[in-house]
PDB file of N, CA and C in Angstrom:
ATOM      1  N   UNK A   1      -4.610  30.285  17.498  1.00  0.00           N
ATOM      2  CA  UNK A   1      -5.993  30.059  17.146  1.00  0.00           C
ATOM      3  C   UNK A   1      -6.136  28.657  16.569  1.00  0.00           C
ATOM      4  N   UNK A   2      -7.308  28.147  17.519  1.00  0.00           N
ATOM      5  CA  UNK A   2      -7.187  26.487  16.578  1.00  0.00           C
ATOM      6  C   UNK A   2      -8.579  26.889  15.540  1.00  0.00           C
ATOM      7  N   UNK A   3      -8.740  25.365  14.596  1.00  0.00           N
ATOM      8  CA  UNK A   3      -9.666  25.379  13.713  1.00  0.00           C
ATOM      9  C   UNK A   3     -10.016  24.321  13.603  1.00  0.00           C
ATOM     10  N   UNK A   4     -11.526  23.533  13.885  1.00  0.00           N
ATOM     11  CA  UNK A   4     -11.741  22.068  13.852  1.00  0.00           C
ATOM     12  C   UNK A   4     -12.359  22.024  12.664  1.00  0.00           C
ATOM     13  N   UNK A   5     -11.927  20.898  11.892  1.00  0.00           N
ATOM     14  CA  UNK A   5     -12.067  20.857  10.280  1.00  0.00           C
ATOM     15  C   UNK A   5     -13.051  19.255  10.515  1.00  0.00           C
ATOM     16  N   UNK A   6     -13.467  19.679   9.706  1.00  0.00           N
ATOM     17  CA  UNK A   6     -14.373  17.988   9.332  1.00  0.00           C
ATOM     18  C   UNK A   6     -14.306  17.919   7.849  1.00  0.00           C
ATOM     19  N   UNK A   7     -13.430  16.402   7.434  1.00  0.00           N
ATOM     20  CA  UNK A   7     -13.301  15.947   6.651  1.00  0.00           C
ATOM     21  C   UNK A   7     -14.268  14.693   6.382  1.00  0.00           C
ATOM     22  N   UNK A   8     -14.707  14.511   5.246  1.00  0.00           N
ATOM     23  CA  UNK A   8     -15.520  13.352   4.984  1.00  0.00           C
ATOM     24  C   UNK A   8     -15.002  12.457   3.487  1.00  0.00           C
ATOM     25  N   UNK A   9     -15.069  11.592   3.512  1.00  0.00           N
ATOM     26  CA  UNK A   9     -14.396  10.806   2.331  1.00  0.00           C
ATOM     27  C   UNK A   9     -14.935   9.025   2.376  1.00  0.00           C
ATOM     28  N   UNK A  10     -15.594   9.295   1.036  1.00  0.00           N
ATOM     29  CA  UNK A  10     -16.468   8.408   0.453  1.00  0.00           C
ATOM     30  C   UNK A  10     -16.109   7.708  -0.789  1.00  0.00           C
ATOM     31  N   UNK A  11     -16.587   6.860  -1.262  1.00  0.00           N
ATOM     32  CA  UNK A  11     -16.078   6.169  -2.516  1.00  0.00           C
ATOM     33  C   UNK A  11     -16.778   7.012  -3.805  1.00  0.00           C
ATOM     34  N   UNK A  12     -16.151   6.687  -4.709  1.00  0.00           N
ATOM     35  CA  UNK A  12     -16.521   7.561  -6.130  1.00  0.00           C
ATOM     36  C   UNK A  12     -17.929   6.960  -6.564  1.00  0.00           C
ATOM     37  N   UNK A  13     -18.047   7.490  -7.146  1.00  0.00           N
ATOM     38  CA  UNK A  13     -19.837   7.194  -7.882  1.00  0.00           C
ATOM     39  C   UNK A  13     -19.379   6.315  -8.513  1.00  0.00           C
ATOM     40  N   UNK A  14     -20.054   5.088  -8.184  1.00  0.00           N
ATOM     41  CA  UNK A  14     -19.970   3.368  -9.537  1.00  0.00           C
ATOM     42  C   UNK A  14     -18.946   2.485  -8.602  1.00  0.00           C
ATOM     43  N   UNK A  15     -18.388   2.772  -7.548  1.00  0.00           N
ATOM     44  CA  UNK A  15     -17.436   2.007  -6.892  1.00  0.00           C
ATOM     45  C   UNK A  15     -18.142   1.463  -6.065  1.00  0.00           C
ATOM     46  N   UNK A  16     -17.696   0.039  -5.863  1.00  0.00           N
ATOM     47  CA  UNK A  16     -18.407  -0.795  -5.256  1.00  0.00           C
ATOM     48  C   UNK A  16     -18.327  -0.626  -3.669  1.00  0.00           C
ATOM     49  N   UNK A  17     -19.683  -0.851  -2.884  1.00  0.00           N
ATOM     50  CA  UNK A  17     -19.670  -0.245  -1.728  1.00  0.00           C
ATOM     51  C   UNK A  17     -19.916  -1.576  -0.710  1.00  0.00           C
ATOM     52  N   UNK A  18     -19.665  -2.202  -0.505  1.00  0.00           N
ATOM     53  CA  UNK A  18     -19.840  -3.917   0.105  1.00  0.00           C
ATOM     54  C   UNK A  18     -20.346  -3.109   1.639  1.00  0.00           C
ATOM     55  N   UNK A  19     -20.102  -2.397   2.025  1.00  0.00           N
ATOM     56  CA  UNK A  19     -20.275  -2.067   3.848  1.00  0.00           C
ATOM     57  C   UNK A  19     -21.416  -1.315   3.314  1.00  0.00           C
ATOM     58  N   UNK A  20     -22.210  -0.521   2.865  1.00  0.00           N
ATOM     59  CA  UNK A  20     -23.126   0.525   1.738  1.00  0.00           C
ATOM     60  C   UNK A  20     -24.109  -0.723   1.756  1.00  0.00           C
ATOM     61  N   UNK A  21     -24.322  -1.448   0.833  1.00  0.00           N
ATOM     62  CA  UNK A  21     -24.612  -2.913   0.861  1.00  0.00           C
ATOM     63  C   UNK A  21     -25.241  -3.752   1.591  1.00  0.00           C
ATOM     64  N   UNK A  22     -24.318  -4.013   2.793  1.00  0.00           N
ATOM     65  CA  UNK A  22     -24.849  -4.987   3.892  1.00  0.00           C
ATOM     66  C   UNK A  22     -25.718  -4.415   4.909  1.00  0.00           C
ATOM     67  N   UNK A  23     -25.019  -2.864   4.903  1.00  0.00           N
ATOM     68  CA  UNK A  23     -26.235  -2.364   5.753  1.00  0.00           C
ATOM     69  C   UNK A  23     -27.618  -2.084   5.440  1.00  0.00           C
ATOM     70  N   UNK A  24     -27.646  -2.014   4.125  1.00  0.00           N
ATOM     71  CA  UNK A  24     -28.739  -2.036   3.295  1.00  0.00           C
ATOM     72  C   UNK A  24     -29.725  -3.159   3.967  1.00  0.00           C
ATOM     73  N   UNK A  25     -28.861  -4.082   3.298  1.00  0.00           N
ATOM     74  CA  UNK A  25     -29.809  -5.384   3.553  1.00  0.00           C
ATOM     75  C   UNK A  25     -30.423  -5.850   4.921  1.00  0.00           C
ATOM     76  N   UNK A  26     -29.509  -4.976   5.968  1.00  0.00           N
ATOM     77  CA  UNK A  26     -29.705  -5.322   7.375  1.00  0.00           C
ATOM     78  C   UNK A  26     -31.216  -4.326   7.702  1.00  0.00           C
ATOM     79  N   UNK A  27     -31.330  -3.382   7.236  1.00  0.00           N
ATOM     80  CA  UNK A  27     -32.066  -2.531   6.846  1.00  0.00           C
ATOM     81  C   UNK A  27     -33.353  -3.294   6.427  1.00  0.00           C
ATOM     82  N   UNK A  28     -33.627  -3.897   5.522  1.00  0.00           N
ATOM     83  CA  UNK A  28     -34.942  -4.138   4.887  1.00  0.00           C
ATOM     84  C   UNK A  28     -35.252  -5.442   5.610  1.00  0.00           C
ATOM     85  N   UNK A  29     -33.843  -6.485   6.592  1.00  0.00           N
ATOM     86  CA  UNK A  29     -34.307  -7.449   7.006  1.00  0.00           C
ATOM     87  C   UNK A  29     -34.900  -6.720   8.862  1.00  0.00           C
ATOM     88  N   UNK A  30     -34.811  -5.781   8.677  1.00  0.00           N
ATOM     89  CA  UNK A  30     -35.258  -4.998   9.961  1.00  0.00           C
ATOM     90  C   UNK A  30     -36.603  -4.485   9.708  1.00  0.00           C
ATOM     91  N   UNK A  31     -36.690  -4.774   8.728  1.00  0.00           N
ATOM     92  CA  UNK A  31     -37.982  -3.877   8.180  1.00  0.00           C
ATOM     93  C   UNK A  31     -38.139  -2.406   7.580  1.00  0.00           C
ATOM     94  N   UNK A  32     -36.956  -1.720   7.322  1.00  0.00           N
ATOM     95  CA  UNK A  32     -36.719  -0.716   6.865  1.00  0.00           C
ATOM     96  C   UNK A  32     -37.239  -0.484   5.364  1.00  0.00           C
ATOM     97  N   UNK A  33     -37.855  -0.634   5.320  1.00  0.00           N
ATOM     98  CA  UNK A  33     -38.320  -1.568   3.195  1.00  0.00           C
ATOM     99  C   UNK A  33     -38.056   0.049   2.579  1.00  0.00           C
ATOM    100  N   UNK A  34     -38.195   1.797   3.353  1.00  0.00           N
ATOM    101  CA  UNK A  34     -38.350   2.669   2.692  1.00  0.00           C
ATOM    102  C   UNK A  34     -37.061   3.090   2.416  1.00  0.00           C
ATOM    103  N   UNK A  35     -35.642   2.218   2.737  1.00  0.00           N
ATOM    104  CA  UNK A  35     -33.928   2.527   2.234  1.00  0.00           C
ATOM    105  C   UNK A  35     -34.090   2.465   1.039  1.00  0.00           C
ATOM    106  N   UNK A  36     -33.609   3.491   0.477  1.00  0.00           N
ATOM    107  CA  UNK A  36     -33.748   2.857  -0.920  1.00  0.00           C
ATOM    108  C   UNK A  36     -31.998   2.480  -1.612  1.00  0.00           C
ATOM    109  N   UNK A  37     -31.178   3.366  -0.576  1.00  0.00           N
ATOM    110  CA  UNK A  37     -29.634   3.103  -1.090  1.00  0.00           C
ATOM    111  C   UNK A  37     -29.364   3.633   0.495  1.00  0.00           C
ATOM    112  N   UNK A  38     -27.954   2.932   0.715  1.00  0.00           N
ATOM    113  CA  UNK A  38     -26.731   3.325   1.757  1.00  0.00           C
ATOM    114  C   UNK A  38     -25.445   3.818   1.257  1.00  0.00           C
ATOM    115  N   UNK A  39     -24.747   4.503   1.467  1.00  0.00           N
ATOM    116  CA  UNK A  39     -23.432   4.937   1.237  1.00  0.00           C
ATOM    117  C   UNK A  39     -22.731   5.243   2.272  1.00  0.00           C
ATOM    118  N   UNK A  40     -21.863   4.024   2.775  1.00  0.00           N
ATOM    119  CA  UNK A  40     -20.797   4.368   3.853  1.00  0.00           C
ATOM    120  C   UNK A  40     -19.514   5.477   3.639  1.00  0.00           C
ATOM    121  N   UNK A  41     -19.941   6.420   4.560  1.00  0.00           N
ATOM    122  CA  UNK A  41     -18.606   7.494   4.710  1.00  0.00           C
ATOM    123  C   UNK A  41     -17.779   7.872   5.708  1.00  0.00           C
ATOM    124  N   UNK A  42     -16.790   8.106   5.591  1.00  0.00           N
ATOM    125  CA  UNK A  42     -15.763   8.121   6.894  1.00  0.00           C
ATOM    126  C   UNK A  42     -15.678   9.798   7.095  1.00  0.00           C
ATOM    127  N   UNK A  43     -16.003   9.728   8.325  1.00  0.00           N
ATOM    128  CA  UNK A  43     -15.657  11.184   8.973  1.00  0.00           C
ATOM    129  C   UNK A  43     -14.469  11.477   9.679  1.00  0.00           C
ATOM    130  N   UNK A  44     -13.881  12.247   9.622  1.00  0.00           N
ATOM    131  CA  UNK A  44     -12.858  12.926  11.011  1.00  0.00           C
ATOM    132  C   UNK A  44     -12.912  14.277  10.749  1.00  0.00           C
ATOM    133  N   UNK A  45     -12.814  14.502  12.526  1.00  0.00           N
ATOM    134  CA  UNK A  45     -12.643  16.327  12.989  1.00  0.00           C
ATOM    135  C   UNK A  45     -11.383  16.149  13.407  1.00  0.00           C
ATOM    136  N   UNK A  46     -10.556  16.840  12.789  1.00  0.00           N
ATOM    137  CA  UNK A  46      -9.401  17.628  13.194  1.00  0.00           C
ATOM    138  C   UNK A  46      -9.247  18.616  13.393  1.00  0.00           C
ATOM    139  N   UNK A  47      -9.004  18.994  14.797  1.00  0.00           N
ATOM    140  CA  UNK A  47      -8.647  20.063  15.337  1.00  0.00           C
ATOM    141  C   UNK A  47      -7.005  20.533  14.813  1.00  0.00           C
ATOM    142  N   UNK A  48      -6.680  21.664  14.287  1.00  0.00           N
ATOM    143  CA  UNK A  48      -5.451  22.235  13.307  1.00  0.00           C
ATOM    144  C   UNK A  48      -5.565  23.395  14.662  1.00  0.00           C
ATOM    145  N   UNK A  49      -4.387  23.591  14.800  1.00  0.00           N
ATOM    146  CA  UNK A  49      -3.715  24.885  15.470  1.00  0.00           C
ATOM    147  C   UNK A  49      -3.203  26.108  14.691  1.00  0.00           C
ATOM    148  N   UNK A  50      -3.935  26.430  13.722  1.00  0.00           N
ATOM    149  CA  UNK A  50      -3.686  27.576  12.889  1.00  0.00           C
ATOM    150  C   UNK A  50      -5.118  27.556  12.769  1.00  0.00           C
ATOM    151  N   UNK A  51      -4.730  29.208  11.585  1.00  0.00           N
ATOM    152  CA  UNK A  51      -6.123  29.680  11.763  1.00  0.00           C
ATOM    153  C   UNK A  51      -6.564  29.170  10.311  1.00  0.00           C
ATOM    154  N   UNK A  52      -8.229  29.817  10.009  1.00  0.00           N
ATOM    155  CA  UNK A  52      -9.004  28.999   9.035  1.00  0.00           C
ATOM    156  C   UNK A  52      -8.213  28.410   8.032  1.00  0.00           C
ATOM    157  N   UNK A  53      -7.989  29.510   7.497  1.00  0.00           N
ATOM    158  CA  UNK A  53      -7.701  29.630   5.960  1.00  0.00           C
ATOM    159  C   UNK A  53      -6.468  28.575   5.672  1.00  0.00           C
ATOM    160  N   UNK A  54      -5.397  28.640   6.267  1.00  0.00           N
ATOM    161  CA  UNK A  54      -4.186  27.626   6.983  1.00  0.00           C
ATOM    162  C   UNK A  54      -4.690  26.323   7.278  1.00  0.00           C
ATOM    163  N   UNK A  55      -5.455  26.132   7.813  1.00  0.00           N
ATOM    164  CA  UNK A  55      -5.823  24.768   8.264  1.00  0.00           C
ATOM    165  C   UNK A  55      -6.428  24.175   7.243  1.00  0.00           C
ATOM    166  N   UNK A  56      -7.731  24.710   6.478  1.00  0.00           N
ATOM    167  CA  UNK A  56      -7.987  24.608   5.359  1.00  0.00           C
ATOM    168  C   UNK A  56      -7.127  23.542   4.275  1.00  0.00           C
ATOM    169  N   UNK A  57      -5.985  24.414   3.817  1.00  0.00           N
ATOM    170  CA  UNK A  57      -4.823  23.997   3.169  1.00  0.00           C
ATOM    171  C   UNK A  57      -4.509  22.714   3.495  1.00  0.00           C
ATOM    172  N   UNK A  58      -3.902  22.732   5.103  1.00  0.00           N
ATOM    173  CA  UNK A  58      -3.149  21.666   5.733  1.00  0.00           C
ATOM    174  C   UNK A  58      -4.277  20.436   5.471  1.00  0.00           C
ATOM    175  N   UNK A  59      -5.678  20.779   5.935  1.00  0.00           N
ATOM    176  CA  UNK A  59      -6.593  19.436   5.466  1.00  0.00           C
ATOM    177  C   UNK A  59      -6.750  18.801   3.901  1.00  0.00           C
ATOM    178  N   UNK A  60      -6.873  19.877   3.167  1.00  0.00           N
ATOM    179  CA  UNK A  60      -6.224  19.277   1.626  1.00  0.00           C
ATOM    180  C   UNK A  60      -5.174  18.018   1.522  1.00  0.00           C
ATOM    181  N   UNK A  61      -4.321  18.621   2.169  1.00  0.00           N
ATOM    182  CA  UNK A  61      -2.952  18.214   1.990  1.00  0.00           C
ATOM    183  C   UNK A  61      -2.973  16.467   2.710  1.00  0.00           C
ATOM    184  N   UNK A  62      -3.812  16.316   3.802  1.00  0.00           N
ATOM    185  CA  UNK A  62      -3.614  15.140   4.310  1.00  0.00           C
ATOM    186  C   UNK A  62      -5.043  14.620   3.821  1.00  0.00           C
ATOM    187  N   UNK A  63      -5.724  14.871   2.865  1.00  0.00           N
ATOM    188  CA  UNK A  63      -6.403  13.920   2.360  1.00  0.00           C
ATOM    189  C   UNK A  63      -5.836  13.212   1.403  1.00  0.00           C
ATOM    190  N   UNK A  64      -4.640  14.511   0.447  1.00  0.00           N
ATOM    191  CA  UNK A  64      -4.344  13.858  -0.714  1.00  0.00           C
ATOM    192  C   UNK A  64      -3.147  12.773  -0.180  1.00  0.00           C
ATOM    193  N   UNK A  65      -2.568  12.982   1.063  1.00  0.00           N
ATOM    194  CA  UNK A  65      -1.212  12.247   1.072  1.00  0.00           C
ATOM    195  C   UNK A  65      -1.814  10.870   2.189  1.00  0.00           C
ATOM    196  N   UNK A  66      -3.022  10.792   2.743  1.00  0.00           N
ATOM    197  CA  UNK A  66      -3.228   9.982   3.683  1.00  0.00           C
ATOM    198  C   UNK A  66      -4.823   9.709   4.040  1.00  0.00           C
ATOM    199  N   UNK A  67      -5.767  10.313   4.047  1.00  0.00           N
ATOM    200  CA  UNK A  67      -7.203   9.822   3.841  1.00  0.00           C
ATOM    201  C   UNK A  67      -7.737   9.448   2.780  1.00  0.00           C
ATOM    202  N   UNK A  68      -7.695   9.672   1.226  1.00  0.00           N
ATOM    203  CA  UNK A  68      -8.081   9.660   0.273  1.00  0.00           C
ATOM    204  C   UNK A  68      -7.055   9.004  -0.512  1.00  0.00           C
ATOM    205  N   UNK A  69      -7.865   8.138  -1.092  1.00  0.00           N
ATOM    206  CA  UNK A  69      -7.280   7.510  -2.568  1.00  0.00           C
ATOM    207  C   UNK A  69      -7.943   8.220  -3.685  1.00  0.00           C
ATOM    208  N   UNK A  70      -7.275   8.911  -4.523  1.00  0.00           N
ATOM    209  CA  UNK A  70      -7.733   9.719  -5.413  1.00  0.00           C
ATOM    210  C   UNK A  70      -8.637   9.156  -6.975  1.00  0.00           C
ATOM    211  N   UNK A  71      -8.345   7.342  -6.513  1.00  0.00           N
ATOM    212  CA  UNK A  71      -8.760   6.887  -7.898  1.00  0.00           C
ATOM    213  C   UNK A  71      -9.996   6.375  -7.702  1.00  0.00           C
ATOM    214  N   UNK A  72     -10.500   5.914  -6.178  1.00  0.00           N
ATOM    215  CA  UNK A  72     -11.536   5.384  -5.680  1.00  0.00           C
ATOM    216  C   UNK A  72     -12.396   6.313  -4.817  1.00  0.00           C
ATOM    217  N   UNK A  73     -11.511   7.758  -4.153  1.00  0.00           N
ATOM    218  CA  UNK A  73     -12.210   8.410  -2.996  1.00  0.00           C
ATOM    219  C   UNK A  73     -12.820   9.459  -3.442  1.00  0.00           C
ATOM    220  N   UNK A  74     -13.797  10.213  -2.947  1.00  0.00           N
ATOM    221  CA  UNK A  74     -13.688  11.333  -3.244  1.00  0.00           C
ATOM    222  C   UNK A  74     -14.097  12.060  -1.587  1.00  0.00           C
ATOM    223  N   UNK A  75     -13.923  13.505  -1.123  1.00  0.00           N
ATOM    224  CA  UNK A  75     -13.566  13.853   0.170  1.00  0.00           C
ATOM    225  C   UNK A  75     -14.664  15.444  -0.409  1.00  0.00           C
ATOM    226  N   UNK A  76     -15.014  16.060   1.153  1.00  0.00           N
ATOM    227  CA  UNK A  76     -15.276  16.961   0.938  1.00  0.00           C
ATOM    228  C   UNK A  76     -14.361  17.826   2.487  1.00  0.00           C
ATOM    229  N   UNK A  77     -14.200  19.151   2.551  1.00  0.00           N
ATOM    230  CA  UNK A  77     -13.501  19.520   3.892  1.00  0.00           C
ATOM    231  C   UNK A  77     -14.147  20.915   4.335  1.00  0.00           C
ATOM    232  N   UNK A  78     -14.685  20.482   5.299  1.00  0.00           N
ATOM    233  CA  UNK A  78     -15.540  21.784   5.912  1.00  0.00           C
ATOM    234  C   UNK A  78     -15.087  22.684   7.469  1.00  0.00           C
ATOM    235  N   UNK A  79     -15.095  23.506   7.722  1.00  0.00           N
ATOM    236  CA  UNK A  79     -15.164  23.837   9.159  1.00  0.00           C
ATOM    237  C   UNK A  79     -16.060  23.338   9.829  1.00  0.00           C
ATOM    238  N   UNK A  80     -16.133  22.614  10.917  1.00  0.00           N
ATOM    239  CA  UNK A  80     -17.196  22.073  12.090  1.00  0.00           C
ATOM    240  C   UNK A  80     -17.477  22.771  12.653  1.00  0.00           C
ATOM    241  N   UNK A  81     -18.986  22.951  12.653  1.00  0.00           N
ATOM    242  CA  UNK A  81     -19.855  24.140  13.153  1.00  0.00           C
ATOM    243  C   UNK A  81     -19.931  23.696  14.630  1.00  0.00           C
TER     244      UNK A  81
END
């Protein structure tokens, strides 16, 4: 049984967001004037070959050892609907 997980991982609240930022600005020089903030976040679906609950785990595990910096990131990990 596989399980496609979607991980998302973003910078911590107060950390400086320079890509968050520029798109901003690209934004209001587009005419977007109603942005009021951007926050760039990184997605991936991983498909895990075990089942939920297992895969679950295994996505923990490679945020803390390889997507996420724990002092700057923060991640959330969902099943992909």
């Amino acid at each position: 049984m596989t399980t496609e997980i979607e991980i998302q991982v973003g910078l911590k609240s107060g950390m400086a967001d320079p890509e968050g930022v520029n798109v901003k600005k690209a934004l209001d020089l587009l005419g977007f004037d109603s942005v009021e903030k951007v926050d760039s976040v990184k997605c991936y679906r991983i498909i895990i070959d075990k089942k939920e609950s297992d895969a679950m785990k295994d996505a923990e595990e490679i945020c803390k050892k390889l997507l996420a910096n724990p002092v700057v990131h923060e991640y959330s990990i969902s099943v992909a609907k």
